[in-house]
PDB file of N, CA and C in Angstrom:
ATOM      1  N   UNK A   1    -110.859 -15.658-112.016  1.00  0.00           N
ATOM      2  CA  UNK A   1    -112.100 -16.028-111.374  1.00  0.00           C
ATOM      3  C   UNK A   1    -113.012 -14.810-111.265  1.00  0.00           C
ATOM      4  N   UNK A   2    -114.002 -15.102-111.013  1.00  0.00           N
ATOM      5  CA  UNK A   2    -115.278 -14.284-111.208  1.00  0.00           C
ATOM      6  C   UNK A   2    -116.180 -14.342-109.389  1.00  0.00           C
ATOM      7  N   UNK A   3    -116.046 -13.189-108.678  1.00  0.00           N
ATOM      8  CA  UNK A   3    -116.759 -12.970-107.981  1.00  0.00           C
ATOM      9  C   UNK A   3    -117.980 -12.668-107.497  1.00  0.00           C
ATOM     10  N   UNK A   4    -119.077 -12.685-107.033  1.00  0.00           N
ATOM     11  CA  UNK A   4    -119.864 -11.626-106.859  1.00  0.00           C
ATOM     12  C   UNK A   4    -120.244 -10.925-105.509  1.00  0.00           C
ATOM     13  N   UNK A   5    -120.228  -9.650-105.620  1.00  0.00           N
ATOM     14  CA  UNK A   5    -120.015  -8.653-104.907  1.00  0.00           C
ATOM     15  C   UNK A   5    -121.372  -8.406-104.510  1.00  0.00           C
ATOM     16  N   UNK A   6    -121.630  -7.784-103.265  1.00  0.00           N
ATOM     17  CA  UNK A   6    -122.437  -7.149-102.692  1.00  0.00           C
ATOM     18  C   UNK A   6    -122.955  -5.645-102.183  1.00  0.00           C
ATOM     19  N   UNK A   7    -123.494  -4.980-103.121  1.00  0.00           N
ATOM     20  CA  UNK A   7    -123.076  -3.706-102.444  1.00  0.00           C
ATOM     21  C   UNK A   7    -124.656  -3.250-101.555  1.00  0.00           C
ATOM     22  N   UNK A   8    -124.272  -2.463-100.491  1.00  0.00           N
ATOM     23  CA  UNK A   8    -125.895  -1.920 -99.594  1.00  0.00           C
ATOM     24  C   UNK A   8    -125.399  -0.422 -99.978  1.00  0.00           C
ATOM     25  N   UNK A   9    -126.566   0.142 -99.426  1.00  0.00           N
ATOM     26  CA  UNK A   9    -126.339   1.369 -99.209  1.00  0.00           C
ATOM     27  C   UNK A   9    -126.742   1.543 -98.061  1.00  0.00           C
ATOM     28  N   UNK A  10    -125.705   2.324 -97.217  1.00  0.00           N
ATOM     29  CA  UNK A  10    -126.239   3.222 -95.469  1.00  0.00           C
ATOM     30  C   UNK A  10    -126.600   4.527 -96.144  1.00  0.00           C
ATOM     31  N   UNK A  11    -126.665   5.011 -94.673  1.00  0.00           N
ATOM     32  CA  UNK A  11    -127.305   6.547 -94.646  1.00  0.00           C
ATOM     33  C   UNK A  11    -126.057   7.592 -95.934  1.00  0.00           C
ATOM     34  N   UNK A  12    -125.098   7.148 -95.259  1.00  0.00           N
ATOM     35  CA  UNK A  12    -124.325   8.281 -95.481  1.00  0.00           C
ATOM     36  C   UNK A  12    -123.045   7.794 -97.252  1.00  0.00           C
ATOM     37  N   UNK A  13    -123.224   6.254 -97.337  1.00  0.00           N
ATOM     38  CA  UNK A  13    -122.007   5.562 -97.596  1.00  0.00           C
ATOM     39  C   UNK A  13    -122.658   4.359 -98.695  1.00  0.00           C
ATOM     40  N   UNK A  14    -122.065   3.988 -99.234  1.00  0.00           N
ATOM     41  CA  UNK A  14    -122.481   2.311 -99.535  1.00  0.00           C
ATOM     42  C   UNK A  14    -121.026   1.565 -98.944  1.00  0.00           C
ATOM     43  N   UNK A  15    -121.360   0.566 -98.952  1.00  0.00           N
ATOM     44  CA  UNK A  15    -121.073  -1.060 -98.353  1.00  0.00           C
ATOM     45  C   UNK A  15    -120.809  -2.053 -99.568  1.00  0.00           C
ATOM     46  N   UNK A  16    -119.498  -2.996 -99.491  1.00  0.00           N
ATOM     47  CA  UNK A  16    -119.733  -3.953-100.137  1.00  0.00           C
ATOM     48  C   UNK A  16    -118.882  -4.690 -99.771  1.00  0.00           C
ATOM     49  N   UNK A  17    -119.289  -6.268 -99.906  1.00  0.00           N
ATOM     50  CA  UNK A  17    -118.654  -7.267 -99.412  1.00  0.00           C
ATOM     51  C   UNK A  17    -118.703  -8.753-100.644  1.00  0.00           C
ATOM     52  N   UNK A  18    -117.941  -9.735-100.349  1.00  0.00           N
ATOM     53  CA  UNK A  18    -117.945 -11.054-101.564  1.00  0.00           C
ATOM     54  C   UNK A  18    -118.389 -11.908-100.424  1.00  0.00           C
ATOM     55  N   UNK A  19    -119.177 -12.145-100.426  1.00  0.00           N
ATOM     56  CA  UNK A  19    -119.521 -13.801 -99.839  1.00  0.00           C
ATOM     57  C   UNK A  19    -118.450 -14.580 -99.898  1.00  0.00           C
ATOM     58  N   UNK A  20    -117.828 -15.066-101.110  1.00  0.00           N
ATOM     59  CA  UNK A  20    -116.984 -16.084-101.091  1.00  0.00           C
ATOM     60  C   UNK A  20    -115.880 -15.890-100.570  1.00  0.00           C
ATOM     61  N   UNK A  21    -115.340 -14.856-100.149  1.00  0.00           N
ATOM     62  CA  UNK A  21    -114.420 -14.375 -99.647  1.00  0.00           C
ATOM     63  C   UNK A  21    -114.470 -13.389 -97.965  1.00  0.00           C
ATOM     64  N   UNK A  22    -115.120 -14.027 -97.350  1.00  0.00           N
ATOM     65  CA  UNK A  22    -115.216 -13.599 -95.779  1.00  0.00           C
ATOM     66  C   UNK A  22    -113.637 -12.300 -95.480  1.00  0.00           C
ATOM     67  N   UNK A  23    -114.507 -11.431 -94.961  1.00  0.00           N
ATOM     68  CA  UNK A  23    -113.497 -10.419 -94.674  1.00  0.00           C
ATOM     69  C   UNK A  23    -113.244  -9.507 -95.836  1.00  0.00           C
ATOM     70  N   UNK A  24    -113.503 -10.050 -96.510  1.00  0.00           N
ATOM     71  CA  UNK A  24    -112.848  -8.960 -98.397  1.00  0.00           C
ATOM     72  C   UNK A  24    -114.454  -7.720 -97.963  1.00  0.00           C
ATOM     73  N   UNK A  25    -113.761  -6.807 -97.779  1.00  0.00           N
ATOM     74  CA  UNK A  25    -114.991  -5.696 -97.827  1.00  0.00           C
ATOM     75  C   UNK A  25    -114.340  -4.136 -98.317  1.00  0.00           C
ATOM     76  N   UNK A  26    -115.169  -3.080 -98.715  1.00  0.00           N
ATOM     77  CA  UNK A  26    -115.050  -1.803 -98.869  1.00  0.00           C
ATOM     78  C   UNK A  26    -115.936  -1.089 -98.716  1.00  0.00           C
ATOM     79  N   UNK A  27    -115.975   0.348 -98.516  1.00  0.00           N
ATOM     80  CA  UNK A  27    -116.442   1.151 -98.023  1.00  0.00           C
ATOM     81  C   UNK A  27    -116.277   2.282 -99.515  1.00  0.00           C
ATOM     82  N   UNK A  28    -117.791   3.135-100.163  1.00  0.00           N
ATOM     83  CA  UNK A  28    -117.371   4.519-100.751  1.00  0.00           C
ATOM     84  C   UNK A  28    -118.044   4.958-100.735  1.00  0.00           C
ATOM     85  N   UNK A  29    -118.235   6.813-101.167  1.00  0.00           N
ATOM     86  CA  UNK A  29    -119.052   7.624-100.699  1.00  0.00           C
ATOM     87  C   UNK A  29    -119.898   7.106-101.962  1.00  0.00           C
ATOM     88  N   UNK A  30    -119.930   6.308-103.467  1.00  0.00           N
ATOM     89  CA  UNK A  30    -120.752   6.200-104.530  1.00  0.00           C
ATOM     90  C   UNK A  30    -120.547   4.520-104.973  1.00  0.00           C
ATOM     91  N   UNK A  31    -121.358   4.450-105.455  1.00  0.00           N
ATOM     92  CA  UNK A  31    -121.732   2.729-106.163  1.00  0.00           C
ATOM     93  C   UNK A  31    -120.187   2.768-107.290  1.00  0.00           C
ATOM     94  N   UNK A  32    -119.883   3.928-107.657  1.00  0.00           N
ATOM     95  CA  UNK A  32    -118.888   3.301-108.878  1.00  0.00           C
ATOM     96  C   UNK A  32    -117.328   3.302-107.852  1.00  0.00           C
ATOM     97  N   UNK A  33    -117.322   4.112-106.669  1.00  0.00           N
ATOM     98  CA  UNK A  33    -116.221   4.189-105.784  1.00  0.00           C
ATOM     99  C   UNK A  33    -116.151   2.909-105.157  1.00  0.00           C
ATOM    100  N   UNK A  34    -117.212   2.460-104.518  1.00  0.00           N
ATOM    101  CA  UNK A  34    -117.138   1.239-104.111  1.00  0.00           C
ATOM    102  C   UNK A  34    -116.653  -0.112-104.874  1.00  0.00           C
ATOM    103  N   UNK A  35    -117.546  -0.091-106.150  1.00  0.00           N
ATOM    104  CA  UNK A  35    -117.056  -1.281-107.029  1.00  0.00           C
ATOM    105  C   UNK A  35    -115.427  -1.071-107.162  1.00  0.00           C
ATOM    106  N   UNK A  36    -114.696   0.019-107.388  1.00  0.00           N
ATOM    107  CA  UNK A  36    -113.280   0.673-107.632  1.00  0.00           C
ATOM    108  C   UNK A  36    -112.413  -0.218-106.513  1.00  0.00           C
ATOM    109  N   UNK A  37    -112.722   0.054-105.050  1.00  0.00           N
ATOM    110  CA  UNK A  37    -112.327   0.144-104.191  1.00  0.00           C
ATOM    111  C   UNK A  37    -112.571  -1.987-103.961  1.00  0.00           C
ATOM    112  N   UNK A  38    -113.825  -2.494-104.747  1.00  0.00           N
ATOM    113  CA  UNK A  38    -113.671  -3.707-104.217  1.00  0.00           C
ATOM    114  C   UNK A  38    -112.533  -4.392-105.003  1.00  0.00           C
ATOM    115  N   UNK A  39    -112.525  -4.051-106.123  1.00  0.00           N
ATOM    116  CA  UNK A  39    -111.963  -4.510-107.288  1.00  0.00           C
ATOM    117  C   UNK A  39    -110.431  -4.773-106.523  1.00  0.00           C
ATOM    118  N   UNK A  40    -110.208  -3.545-105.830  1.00  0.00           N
ATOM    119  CA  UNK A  40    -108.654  -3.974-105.391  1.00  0.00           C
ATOM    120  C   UNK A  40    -108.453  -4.490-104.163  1.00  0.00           C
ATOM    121  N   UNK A  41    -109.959  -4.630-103.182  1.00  0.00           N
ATOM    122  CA  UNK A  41    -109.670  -5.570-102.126  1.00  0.00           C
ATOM    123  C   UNK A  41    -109.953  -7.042-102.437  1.00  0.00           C
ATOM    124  N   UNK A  42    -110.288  -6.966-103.833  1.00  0.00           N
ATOM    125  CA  UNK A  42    -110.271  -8.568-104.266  1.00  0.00           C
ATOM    126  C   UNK A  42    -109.104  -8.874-104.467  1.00  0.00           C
ATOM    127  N   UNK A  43    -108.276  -8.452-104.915  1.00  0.00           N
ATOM    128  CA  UNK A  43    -107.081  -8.418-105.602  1.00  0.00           C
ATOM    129  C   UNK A  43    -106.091  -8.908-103.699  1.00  0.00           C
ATOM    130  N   UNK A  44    -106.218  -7.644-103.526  1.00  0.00           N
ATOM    131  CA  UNK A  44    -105.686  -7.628-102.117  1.00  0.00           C
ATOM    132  C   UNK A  44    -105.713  -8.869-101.106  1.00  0.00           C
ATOM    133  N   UNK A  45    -107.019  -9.666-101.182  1.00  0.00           N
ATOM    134  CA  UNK A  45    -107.741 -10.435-100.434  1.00  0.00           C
ATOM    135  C   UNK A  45    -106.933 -11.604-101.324  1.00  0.00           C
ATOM    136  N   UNK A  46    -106.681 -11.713-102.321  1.00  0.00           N
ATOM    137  CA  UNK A  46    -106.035 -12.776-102.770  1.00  0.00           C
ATOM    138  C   UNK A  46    -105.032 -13.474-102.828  1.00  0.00           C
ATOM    139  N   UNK A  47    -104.216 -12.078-102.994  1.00  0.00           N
ATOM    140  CA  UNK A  47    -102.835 -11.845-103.108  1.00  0.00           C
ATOM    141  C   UNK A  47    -102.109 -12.222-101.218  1.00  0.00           C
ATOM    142  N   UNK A  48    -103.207 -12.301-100.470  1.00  0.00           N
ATOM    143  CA  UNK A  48    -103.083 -12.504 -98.940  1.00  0.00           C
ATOM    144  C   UNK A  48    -103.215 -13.542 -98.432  1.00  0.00           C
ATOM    145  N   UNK A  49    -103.990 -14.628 -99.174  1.00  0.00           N
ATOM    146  CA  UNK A  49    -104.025 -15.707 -98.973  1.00  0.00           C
ATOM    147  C   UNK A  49    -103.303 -16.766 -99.881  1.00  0.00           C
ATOM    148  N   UNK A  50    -102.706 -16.049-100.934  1.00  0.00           N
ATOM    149  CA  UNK A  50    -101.995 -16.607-101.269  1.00  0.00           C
ATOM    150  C   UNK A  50    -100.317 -17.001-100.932  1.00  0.00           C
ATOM    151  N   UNK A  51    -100.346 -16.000-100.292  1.00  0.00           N
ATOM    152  CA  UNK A  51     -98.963 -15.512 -99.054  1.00  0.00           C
ATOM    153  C   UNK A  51     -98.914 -16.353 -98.075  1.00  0.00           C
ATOM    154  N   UNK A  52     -99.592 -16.584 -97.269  1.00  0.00           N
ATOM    155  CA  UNK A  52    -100.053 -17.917 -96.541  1.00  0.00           C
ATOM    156  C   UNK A  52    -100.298 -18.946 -96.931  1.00  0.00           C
ATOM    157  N   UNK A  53    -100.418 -18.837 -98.353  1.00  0.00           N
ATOM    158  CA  UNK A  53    -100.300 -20.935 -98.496  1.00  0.00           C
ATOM    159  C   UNK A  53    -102.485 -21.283 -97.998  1.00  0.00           C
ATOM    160  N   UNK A  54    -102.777 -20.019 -98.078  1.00  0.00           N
ATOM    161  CA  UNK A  54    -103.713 -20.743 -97.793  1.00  0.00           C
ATOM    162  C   UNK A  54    -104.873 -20.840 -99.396  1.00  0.00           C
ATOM    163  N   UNK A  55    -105.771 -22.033 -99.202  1.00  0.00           N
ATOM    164  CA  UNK A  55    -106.762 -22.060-100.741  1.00  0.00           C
ATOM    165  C   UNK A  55    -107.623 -20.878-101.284  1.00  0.00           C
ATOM    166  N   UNK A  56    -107.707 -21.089-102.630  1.00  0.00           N
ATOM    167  CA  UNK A  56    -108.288 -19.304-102.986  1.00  0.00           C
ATOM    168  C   UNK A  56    -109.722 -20.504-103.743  1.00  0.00           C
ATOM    169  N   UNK A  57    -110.541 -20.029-103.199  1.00  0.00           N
ATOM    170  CA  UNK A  57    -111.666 -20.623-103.542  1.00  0.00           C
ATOM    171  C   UNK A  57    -112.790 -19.745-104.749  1.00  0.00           C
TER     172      UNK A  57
END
């Protein structure tokens, strides 16, 4: 499946989060750290609800 990601930038950091996936977020000091870092809280975020029996949408 195919996500799409959100990234902001703060002062100090960027931000990114999936809509479709409430709670799936990361934090890096650069746009390519962040995408890095979502890549495996997607993974993470999946692999967690799939543990629970709960639906991966």
């Amino acid at each position: 499946m195919r996500y799409a990601i959100v990234i902001e930038k703060g002062e100090n950091s960027y931000g990114a989060y999936v809509p479709d996936l409430p709670g799936c977020v990361a934090v890096g000091e650069t746009v390519e750290k962040v995408r890095t870092l979502m890549q495996e809280a997607i993974i993470f975020h999946l692999e967690g609800l799939e543990i629970e029996g709960l639906p991966i949408r």
